[in-house]
C-alpha atoms as a PDB file:
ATOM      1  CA  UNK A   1     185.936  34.498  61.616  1.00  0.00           C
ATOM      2  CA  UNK A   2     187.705  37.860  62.386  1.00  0.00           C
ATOM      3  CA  UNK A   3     191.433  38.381  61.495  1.00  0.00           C
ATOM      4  CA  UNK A   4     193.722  41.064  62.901  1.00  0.00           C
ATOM      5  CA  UNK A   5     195.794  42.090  60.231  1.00  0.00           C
ATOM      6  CA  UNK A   6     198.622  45.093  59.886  1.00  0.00           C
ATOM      7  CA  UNK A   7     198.173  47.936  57.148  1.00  0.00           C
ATOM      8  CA  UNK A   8     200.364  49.621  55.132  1.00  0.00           C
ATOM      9  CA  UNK A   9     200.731  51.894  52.196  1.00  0.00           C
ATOM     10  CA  UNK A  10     202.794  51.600  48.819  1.00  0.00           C
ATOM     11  CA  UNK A  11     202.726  54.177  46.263  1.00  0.00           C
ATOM     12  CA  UNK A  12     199.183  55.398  47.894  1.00  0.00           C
ATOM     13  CA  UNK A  13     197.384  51.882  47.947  1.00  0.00           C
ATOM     14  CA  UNK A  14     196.292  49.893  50.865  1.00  0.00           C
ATOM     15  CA  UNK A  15     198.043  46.742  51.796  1.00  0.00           C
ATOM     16  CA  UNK A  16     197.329  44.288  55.051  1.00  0.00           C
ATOM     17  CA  UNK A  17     199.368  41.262  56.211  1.00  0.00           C
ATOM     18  CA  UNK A  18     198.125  39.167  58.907  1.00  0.00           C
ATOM     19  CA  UNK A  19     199.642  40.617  61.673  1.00  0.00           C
ATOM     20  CA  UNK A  20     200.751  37.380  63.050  1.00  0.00           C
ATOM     21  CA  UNK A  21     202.869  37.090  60.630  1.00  0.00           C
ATOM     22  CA  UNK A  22     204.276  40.483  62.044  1.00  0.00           C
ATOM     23  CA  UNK A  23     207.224  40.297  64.401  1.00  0.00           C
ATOM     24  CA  UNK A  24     207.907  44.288  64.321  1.00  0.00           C
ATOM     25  CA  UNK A  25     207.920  47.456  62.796  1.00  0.00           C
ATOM     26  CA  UNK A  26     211.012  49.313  62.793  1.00  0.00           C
ATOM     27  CA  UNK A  27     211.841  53.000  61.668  1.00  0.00           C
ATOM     28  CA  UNK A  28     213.774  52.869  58.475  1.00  0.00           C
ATOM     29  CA  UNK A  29     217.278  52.158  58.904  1.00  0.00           C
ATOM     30  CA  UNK A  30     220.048  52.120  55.782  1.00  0.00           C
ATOM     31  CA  UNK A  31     220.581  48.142  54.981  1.00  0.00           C
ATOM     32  CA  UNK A  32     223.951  46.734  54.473  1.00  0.00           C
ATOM     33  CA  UNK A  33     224.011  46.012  50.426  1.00  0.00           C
ATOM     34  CA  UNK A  34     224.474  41.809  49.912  1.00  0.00           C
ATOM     35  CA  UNK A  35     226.460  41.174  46.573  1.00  0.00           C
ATOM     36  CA  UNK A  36     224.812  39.260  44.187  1.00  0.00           C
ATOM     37  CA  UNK A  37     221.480  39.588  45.264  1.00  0.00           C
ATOM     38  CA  UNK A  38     218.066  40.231  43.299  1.00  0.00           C
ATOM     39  CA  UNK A  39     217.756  44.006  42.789  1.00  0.00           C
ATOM     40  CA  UNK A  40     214.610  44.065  45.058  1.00  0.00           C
ATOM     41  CA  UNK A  41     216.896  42.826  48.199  1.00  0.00           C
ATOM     42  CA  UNK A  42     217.983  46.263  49.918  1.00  0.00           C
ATOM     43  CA  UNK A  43     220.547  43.828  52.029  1.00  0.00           C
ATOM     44  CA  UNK A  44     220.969  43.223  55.818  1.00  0.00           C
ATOM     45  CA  UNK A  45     220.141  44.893  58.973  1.00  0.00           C
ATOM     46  CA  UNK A  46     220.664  43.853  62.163  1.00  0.00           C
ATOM     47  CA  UNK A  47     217.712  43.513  64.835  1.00  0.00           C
ATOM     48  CA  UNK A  48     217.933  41.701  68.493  1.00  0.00           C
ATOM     49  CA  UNK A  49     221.425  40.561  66.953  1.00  0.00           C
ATOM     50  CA  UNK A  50     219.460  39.160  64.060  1.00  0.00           C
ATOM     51  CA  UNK A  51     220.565  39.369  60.322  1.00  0.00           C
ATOM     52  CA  UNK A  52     217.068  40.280  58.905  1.00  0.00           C
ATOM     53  CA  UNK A  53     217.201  40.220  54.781  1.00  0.00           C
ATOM     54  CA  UNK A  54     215.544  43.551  53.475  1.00  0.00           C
ATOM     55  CA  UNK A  55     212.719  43.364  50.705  1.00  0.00           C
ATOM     56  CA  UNK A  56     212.000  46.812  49.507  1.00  0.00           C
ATOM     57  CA  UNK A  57     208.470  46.137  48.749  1.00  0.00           C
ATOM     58  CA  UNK A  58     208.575  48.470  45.343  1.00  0.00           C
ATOM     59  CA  UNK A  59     211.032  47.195  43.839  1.00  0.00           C
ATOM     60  CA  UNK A  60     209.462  43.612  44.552  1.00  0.00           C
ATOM     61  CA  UNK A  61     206.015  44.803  42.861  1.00  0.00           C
ATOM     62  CA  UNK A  62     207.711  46.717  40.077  1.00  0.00           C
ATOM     63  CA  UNK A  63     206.714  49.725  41.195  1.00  0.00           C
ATOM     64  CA  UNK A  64     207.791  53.242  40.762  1.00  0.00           C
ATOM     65  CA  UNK A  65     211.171  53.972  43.166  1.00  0.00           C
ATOM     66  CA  UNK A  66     210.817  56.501  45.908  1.00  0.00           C
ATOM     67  CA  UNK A  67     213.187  58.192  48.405  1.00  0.00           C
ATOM     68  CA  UNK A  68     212.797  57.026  52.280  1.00  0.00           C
ATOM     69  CA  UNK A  69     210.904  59.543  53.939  1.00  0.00           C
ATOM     70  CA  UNK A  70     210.186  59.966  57.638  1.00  0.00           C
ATOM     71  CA  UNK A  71     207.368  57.728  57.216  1.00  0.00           C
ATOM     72  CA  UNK A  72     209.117  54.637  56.157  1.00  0.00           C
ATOM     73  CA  UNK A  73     209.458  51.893  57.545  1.00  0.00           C
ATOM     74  CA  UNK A  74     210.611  48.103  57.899  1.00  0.00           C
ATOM     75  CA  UNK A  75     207.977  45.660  58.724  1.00  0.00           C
ATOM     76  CA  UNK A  76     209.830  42.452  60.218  1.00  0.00           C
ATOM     77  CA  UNK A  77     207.899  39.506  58.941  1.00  0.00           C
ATOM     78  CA  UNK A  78     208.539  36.050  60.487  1.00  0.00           C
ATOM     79  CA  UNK A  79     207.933  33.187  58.095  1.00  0.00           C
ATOM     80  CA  UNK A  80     210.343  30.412  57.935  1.00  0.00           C
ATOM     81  CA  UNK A  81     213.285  33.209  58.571  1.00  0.00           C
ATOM     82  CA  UNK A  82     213.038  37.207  59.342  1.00  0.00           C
ATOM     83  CA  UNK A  83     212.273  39.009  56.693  1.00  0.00           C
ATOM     84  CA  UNK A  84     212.512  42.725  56.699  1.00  0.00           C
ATOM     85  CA  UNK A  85     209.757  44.681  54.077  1.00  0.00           C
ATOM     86  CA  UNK A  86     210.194  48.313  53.227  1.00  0.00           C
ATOM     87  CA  UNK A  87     206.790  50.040  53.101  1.00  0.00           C
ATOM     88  CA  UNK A  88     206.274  53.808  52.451  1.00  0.00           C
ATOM     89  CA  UNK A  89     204.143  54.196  55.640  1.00  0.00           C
ATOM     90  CA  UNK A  90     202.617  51.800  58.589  1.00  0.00           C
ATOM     91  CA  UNK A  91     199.035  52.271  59.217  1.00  0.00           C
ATOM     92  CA  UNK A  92     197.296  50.547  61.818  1.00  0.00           C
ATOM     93  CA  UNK A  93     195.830  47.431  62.578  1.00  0.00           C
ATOM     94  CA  UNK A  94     192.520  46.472  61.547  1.00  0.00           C
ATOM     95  CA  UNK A  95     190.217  43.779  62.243  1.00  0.00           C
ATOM     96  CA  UNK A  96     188.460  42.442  58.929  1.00  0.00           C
ATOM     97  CA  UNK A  97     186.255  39.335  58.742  1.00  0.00           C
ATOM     98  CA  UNK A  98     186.691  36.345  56.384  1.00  0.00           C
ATOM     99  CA  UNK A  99     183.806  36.758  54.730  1.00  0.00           C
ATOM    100  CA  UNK A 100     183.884  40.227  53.741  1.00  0.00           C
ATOM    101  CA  UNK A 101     187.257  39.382  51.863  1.00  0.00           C
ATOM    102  CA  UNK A 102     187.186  39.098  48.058  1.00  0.00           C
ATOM    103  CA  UNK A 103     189.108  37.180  44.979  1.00  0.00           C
ATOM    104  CA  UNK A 104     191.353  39.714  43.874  1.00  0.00           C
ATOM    105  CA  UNK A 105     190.372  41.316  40.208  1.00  0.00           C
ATOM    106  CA  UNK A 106     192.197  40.037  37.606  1.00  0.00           C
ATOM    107  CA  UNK A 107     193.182  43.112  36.303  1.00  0.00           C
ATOM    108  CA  UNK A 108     193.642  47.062  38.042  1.00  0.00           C
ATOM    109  CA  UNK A 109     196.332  45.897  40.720  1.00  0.00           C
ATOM    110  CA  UNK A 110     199.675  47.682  40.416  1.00  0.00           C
ATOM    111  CA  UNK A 111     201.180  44.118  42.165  1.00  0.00           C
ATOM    112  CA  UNK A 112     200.987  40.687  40.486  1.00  0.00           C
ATOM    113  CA  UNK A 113     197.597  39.220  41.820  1.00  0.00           C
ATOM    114  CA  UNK A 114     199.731  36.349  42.598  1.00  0.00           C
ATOM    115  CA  UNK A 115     200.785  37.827  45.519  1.00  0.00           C
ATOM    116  CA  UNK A 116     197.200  39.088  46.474  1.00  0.00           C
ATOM    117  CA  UNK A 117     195.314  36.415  48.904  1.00  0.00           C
ATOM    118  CA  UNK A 118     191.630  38.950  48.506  1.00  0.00           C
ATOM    119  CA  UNK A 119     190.888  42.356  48.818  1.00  0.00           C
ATOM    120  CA  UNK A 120     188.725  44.449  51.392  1.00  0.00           C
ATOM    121  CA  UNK A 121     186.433  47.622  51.833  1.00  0.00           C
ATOM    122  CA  UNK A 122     187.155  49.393  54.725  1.00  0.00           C
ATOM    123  CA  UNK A 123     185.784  53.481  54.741  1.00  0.00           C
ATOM    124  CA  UNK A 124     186.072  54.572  50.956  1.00  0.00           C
ATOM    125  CA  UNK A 125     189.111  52.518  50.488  1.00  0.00           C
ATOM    126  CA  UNK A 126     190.011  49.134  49.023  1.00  0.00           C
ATOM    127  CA  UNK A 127     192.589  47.288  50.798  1.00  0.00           C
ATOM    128  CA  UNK A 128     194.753  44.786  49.511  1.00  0.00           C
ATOM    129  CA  UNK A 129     195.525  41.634  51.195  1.00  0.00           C
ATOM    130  CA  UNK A 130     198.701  39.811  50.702  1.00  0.00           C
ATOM    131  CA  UNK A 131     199.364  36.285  50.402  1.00  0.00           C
ATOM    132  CA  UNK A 132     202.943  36.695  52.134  1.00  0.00           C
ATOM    133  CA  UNK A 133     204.011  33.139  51.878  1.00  0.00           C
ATOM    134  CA  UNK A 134     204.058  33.731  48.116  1.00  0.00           C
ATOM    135  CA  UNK A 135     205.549  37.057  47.933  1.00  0.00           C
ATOM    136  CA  UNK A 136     208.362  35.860  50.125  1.00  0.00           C
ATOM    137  CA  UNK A 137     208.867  32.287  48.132  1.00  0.00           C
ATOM    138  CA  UNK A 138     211.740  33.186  46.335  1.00  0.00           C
ATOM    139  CA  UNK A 139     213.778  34.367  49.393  1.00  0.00           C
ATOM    140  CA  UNK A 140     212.602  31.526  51.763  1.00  0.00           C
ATOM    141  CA  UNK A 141     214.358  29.243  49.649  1.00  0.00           C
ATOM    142  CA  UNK A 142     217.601  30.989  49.112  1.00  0.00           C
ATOM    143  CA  UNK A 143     220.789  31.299  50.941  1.00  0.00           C
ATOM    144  CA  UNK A 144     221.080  34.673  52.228  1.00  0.00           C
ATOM    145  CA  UNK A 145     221.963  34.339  56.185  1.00  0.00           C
ATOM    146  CA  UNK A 146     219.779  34.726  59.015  1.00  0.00           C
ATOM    147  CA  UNK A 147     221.904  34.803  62.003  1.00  0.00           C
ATOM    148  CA  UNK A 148     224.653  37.263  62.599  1.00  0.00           C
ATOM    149  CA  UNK A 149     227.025  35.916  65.250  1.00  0.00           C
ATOM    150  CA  UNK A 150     229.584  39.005  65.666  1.00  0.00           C
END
């Protein structure tokens, strides 16, 4: 069975979601900081009068920080709430079938392989895919709001 899914890059890897999963993708704007949050949350923005909780992807992964460039942007995901994901760049979306999708290696991924559902060839480069039920987990069962009613 073929999949559409939506790619992205972080820190010059390859990284699809399923692009159902994918409400938007919006141009970087600066979140609203949340007190008391994990250091990974980037805060709030507001979308369609939404309060949509920002994940900067990087920090989530443990990855090296990086200043927002022109490229950046916020992927709104929809799981059981909006979650905004800060990626360094939005690719495209590709179509990749089941079959050709692999068990993640054990070992050679800058992210957890937790949070990696298989990888991909596509061209000369390996793409990632995540499992984003997982990498979202934490925040799906947490109290940070989801409606902004101002």
């Amino acid at each position: 069975m073929t999949k559409q899914y939506l790619t992205f890059s972080l820190d010059g890897k390859l990284y699809a979601i399923d692009v159902f999963k994918v409400q938007e993708v919006l141009t970087y704007v600066e979140p609203t900081k949340l007190p008391c949050t994990a250091p990974y949350i980037e805060g709030l923005i507001n979308s369609r009068n939404q309060g949509i909780t920002v994940v900067n992807f990087r920090k989530k992964f443990a990855l090296e920080e990086m200043p927002v460039t022109k490229f950046t942007r916020i992927i709104v995901i929809e799981l059981e709430t909006l979650f905004g994901a800060v990626a360094d760049s939005v690719n495209e979306v590709i179509e990749i079938e089941d079959e050709s999708i692999e068990c993640a290696p054990k070992f050679g991924n800058s992210i957890s392989t937790e949070f990696i559902r298989g990888i991909c060839k596509k061209d000369d480069s390996f793409i990632s895919i995540l499992d984003i039920e997982k990498v979202f987990a934490e925040e799906t069962n947490s109290t940070i709001p989801s409606d902004v009613s101002e």
